[in-house]
Structures are given as C-alpha cells and as structure tokens.
PDB file of N, CA and C in Angstrom:
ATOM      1  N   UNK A   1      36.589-204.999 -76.649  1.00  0.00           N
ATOM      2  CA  UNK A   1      35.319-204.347 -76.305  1.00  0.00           C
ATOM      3  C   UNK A   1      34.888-203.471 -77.477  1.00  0.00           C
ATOM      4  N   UNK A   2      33.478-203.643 -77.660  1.00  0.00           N
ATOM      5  CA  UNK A   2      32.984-202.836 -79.304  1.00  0.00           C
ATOM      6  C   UNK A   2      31.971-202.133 -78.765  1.00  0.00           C
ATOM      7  N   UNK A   3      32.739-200.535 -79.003  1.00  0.00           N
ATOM      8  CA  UNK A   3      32.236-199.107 -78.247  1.00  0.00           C
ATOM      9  C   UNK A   3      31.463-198.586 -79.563  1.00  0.00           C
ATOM     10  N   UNK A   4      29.905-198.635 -79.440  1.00  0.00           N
ATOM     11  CA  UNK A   4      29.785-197.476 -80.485  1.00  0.00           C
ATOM     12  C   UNK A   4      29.139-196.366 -80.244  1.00  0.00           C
ATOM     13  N   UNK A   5      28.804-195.378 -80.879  1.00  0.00           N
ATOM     14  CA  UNK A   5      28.393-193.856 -80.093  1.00  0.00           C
ATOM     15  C   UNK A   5      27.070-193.662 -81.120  1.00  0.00           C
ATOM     16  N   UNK A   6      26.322-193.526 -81.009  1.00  0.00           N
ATOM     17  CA  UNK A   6      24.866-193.155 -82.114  1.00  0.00           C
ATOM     18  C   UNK A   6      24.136-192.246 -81.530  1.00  0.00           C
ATOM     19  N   UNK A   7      24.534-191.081 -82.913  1.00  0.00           N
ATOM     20  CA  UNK A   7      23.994-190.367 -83.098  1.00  0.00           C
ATOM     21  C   UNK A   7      22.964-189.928 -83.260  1.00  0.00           C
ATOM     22  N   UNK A   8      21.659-189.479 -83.001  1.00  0.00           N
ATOM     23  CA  UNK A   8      20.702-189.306 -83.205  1.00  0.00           C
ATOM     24  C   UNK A   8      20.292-187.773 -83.285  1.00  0.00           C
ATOM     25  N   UNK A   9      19.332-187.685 -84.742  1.00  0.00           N
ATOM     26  CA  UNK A   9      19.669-186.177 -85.301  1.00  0.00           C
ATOM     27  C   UNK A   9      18.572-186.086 -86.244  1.00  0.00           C
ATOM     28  N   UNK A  10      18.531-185.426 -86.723  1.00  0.00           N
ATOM     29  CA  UNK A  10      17.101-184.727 -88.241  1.00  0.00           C
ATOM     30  C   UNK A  10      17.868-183.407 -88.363  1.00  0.00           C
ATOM     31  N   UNK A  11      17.681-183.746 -89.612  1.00  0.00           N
ATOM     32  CA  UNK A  11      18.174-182.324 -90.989  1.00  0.00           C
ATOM     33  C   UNK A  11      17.957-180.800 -90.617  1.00  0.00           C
ATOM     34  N   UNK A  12      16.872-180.961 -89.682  1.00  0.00           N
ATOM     35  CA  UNK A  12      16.232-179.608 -88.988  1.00  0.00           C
ATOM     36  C   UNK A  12      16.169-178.756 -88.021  1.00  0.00           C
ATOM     37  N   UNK A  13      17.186-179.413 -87.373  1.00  0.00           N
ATOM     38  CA  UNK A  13      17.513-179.245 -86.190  1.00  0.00           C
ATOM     39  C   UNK A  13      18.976-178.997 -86.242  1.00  0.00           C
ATOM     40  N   UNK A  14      18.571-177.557 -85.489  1.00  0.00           N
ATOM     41  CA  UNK A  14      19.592-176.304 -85.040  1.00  0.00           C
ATOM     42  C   UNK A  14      20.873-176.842 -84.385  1.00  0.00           C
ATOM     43  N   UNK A  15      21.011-177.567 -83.030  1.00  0.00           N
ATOM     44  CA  UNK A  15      21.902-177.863 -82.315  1.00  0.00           C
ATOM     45  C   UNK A  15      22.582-179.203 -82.841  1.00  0.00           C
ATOM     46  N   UNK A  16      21.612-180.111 -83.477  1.00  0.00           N
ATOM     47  CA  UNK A  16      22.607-180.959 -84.118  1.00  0.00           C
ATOM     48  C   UNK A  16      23.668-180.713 -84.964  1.00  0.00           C
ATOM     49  N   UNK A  17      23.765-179.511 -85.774  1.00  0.00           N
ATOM     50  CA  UNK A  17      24.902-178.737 -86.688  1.00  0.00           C
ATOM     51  C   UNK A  17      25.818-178.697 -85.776  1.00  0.00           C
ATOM     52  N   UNK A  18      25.466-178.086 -84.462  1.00  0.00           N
ATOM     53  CA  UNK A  18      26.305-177.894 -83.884  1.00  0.00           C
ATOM     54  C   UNK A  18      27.278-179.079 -83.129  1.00  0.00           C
ATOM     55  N   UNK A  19      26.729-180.017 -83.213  1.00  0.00           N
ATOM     56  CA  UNK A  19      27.318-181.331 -82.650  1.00  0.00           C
ATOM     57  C   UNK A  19      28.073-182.195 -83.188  1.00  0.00           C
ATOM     58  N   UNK A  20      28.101-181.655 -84.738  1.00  0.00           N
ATOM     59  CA  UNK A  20      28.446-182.054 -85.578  1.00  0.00           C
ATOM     60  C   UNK A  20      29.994-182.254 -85.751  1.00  0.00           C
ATOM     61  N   UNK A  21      30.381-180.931 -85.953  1.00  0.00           N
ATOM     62  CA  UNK A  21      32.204-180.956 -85.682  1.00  0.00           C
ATOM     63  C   UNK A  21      32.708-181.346 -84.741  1.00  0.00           C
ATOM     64  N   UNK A  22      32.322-181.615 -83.443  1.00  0.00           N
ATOM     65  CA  UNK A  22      32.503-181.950 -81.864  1.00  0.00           C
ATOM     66  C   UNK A  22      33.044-183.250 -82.346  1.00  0.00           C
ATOM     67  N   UNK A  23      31.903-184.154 -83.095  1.00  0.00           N
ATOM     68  CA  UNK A  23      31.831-185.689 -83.278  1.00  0.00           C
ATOM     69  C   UNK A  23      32.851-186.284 -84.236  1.00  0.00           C
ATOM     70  N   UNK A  24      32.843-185.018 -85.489  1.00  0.00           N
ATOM     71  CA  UNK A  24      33.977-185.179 -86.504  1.00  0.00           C
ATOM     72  C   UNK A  24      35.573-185.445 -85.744  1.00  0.00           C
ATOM     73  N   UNK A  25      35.513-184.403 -84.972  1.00  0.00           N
ATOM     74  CA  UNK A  25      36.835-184.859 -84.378  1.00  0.00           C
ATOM     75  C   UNK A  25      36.768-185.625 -83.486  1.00  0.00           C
ATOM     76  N   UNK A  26      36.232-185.711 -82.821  1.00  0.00           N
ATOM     77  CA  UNK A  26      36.684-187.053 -82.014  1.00  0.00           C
ATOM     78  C   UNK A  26      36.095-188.390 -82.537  1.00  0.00           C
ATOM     79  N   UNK A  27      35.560-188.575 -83.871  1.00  0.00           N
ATOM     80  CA  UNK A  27      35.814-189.881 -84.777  1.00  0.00           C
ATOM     81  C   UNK A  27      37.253-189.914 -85.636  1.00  0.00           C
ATOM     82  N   UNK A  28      37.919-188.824 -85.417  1.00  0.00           N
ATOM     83  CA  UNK A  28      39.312-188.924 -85.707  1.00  0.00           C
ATOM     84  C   UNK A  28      40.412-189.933 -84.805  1.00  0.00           C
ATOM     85  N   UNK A  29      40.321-188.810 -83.291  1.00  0.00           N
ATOM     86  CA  UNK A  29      40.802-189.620 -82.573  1.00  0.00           C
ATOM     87  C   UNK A  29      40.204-190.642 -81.976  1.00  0.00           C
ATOM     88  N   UNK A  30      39.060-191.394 -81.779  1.00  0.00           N
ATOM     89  CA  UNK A  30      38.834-192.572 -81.438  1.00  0.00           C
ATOM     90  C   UNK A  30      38.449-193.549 -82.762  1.00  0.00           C
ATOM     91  N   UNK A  31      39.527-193.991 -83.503  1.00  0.00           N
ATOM     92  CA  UNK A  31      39.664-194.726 -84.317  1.00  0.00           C
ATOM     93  C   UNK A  31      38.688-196.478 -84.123  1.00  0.00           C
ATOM     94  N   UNK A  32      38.900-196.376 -82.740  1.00  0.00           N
ATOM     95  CA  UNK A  32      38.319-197.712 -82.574  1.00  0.00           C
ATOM     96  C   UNK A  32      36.844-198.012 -82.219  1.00  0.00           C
ATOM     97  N   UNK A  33      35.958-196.493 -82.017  1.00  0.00           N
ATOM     98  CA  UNK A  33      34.482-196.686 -82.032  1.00  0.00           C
ATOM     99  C   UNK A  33      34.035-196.471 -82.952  1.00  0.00           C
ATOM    100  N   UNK A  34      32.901-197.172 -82.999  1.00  0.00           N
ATOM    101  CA  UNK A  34      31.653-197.181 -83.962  1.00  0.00           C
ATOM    102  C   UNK A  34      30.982-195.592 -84.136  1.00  0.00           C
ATOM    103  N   UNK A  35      30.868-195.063 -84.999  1.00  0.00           N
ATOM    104  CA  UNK A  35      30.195-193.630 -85.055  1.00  0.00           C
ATOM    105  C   UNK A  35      29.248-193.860 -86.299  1.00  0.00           C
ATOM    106  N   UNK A  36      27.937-194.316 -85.444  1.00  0.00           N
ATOM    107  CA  UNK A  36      26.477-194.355 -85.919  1.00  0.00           C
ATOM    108  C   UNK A  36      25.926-192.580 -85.951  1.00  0.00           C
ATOM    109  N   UNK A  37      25.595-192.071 -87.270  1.00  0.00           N
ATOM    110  CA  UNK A  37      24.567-191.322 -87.827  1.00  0.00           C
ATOM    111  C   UNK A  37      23.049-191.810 -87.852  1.00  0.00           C
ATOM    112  N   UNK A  38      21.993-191.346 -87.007  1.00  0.00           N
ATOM    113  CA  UNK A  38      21.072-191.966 -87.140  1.00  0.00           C
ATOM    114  C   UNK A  38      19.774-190.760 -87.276  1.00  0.00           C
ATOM    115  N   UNK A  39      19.368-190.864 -88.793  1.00  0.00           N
ATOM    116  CA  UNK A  39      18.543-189.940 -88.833  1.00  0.00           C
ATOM    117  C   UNK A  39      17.238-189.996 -88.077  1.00  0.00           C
ATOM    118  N   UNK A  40      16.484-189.549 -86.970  1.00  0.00           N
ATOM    119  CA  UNK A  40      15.077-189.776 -86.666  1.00  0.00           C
ATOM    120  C   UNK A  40      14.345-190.014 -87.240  1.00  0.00           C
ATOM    121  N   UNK A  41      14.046-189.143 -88.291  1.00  0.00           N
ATOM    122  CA  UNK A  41      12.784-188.974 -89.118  1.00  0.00           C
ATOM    123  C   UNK A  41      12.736-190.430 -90.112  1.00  0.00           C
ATOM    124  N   UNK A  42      13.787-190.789 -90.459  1.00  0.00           N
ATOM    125  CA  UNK A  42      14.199-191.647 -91.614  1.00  0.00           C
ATOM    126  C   UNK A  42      14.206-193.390 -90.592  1.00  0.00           C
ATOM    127  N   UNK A  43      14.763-193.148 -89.574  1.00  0.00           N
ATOM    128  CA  UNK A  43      14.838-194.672 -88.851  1.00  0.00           C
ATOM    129  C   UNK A  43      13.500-194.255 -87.438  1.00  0.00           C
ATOM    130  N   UNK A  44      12.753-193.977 -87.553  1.00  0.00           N
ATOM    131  CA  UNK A  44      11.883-193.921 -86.573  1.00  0.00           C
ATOM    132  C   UNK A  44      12.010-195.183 -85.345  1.00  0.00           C
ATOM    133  N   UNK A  45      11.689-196.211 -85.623  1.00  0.00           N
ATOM    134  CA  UNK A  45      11.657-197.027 -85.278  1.00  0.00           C
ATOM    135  C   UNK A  45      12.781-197.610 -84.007  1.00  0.00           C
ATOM    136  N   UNK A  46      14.537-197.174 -84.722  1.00  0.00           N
ATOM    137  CA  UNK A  46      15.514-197.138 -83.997  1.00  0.00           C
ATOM    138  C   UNK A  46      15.514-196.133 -82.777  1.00  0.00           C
ATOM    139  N   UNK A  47      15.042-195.042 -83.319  1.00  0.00           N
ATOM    140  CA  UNK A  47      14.532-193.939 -82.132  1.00  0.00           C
ATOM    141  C   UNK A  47      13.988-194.127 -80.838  1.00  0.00           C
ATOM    142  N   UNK A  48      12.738-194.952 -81.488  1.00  0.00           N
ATOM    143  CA  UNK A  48      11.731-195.154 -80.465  1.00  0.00           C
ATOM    144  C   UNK A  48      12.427-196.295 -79.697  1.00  0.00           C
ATOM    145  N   UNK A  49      12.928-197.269 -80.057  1.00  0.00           N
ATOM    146  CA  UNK A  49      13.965-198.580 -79.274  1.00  0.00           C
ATOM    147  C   UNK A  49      14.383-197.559 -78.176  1.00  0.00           C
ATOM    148  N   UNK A  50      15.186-196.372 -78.648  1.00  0.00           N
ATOM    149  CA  UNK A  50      16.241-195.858 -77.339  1.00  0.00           C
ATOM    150  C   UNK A  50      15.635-194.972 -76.816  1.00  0.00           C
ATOM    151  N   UNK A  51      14.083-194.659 -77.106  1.00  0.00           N
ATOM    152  CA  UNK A  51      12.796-193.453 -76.709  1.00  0.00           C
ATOM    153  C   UNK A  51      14.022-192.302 -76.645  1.00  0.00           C
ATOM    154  N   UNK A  52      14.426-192.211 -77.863  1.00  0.00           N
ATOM    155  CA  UNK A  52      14.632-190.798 -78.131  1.00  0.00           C
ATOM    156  C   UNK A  52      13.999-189.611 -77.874  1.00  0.00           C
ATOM    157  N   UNK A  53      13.987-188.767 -77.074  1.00  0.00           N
ATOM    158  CA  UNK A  53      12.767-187.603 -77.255  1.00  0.00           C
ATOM    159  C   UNK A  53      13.471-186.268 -77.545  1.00  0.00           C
ATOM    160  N   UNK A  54      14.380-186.261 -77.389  1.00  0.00           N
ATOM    161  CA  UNK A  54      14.994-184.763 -77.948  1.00  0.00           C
ATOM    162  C   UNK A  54      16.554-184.925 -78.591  1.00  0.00           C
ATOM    163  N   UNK A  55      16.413-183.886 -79.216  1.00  0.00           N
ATOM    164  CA  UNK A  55      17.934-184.040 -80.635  1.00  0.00           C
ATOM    165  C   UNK A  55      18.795-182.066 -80.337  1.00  0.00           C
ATOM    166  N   UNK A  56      19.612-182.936 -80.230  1.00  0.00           N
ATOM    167  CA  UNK A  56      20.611-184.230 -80.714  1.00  0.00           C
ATOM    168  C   UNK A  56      20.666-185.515 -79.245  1.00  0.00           C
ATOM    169  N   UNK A  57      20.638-186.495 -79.901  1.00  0.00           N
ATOM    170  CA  UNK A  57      21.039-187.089 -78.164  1.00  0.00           C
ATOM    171  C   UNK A  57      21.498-188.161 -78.674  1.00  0.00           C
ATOM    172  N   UNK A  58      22.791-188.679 -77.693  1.00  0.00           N
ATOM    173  CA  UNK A  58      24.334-189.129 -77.846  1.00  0.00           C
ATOM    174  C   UNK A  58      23.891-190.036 -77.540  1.00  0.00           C
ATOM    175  N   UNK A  59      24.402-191.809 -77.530  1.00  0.00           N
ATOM    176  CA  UNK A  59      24.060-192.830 -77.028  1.00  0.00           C
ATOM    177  C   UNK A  59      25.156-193.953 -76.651  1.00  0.00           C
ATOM    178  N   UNK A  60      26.104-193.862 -75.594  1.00  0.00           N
ATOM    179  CA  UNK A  60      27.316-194.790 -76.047  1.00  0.00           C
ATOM    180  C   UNK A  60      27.141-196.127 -75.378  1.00  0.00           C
ATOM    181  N   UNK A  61      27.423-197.000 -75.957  1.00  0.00           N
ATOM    182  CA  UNK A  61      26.744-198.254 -75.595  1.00  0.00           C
ATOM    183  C   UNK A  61      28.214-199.407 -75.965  1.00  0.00           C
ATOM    184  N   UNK A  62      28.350-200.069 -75.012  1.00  0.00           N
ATOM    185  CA  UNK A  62      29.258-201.211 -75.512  1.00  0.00           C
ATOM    186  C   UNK A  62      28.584-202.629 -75.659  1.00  0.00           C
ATOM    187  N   UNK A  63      29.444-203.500 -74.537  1.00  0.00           N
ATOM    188  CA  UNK A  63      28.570-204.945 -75.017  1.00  0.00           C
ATOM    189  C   UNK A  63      27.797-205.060 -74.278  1.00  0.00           C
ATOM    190  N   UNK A  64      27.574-204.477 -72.987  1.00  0.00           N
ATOM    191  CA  UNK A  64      26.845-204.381 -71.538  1.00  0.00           C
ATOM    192  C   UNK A  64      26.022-203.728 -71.648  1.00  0.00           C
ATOM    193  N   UNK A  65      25.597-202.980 -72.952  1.00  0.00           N
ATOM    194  CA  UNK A  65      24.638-201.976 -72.859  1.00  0.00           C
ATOM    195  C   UNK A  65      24.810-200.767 -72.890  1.00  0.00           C
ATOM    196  N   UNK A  66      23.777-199.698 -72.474  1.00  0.00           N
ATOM    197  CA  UNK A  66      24.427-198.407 -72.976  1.00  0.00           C
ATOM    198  C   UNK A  66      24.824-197.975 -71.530  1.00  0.00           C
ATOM    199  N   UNK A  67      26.009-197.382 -71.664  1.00  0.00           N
ATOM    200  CA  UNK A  67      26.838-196.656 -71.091  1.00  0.00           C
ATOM    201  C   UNK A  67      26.964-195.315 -70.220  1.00  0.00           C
ATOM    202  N   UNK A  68      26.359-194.229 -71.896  1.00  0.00           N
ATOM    203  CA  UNK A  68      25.947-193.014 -71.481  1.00  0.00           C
ATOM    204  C   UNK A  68      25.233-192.564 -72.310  1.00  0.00           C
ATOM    205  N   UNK A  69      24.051-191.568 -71.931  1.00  0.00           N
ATOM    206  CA  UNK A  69      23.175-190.873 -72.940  1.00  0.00           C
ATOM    207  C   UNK A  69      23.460-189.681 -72.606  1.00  0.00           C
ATOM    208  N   UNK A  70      23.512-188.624 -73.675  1.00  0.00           N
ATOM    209  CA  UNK A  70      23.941-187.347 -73.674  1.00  0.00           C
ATOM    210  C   UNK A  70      21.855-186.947 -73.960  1.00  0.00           C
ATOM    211  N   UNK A  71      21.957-185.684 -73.489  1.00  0.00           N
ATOM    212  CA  UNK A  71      20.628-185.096 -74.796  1.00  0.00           C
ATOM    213  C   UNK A  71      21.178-183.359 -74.802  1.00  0.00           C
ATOM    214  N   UNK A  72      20.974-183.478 -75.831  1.00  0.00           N
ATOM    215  CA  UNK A  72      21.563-181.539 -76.081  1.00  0.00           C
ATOM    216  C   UNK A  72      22.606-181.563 -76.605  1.00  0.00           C
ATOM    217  N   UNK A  73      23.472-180.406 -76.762  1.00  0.00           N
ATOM    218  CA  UNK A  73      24.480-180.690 -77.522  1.00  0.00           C
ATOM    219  C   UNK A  73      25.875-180.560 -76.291  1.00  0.00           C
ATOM    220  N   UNK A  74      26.389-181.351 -76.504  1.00  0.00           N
ATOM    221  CA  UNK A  74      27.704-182.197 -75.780  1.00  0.00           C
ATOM    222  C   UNK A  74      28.992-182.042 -76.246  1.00  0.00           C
ATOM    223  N   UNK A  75      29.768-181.168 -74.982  1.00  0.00           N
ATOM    224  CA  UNK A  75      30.886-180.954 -74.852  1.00  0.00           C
ATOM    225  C   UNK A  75      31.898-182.064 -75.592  1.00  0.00           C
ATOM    226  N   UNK A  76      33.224-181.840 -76.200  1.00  0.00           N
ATOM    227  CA  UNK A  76      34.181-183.113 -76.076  1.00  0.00           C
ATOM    228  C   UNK A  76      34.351-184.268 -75.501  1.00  0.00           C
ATOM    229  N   UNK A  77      34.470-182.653 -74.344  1.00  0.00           N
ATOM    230  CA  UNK A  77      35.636-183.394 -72.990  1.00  0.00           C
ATOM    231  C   UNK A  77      34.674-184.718 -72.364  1.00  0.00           C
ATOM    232  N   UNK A  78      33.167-184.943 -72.451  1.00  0.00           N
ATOM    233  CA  UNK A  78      32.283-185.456 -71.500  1.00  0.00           C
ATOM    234  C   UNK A  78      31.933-186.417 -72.502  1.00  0.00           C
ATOM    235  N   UNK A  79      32.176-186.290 -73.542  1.00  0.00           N
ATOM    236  CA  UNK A  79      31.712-187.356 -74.945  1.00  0.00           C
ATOM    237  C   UNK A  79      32.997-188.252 -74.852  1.00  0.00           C
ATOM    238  N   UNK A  80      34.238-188.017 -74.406  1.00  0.00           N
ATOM    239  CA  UNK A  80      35.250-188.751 -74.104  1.00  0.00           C
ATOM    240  C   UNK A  80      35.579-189.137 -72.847  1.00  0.00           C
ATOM    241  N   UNK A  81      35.109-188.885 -71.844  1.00  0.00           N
ATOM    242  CA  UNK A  81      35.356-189.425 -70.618  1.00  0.00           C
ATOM    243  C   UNK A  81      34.089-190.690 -70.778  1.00  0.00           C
ATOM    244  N   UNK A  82      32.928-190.357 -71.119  1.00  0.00           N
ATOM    245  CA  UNK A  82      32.125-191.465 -71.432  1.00  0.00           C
ATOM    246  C   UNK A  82      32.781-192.356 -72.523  1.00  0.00           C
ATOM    247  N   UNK A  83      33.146-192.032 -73.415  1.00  0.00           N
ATOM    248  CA  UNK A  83      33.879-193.035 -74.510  1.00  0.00           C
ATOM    249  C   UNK A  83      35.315-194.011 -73.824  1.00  0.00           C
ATOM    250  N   UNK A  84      35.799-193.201 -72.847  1.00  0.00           N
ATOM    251  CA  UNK A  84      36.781-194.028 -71.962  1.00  0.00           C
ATOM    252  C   UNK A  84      36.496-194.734 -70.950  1.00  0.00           C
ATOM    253  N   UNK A  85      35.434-194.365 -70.551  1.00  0.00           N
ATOM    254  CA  UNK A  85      34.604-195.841 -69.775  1.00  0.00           C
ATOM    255  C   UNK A  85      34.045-197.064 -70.116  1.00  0.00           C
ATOM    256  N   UNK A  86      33.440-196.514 -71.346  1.00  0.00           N
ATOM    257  CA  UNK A  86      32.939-197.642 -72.170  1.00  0.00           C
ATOM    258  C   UNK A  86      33.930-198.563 -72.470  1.00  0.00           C
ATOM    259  N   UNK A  87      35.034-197.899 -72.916  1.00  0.00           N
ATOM    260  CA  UNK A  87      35.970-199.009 -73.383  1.00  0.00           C
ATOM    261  C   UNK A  87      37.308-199.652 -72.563  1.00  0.00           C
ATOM    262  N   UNK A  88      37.030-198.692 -70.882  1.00  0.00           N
ATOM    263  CA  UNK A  88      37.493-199.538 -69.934  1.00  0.00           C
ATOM    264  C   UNK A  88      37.196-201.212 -69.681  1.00  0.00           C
TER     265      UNK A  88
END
C-alpha cells in the first residue's frame, strides 16, 4: 500500500513553520510514506485539485483515495493514527 501525506503550505504563513518539525519527525519514523511539500502559491493548480482553502492543510491519501485531511496545524499523535489507517 503507497501512503503519501502532502503537504500544503506558502513561505508566509505563520502556522505552517509550525508544522514543520511535527512532519520532520515523523518523516523519520514513517520511512515508508511519501512526504509531498507542496508549495500553494508555486503549484496552484495542485491546490485547487484538493480545493485547498486554508494552510497548512495535511492530505493523506493511499490507493483508495484520500484518507484524511487535516487543516490547521496538526498534532503528531492524529497525523499518525491517520498515517496508520492509511496503511492498514
């Protein structure tokens, strides 16, 4: 099963900093998902596919589709219980 998590974010925005180290580590320990950086401003287009409307917002999606959408900035613990479903 191919879990990936995409990120969605712009340079300008306050709470995405903050989401930042959350994601660092747990692209440590989940070795086996995909960890998409996806700038808004720069991929518009990808945005609008997942009608992005507010940042930071999480997207975990396997082969079935997406999974879970976060919007705001997102705990660990809830970025991994969604990441362990997905790849149930």
């Amino acid at each position: 099963m191919t879990v990936t998590l995409k990120d969605f974010y712009a340079d300008w925005c306050g709470p995405c900093k903050t989401q930042d180290p959350i994601l660092e580590d747990l692209e440590e320990e989940w070795t086996d998902v995909e960890f998409e950086k996806i700038n808004v401003d720069e991929e518009q287009d990808v945005a609008n596919e997942y009608q992005v409307r507010s940042l930071p917002t999480l997207i975990i999606e396997n082969e079935d589709g997406i999974v879970e959408r976060f919007v705001g900035v997102t705990q660990a613990d809830d970025i991994d219980d969604a990441l362990q479903q997905a790849s149930a």
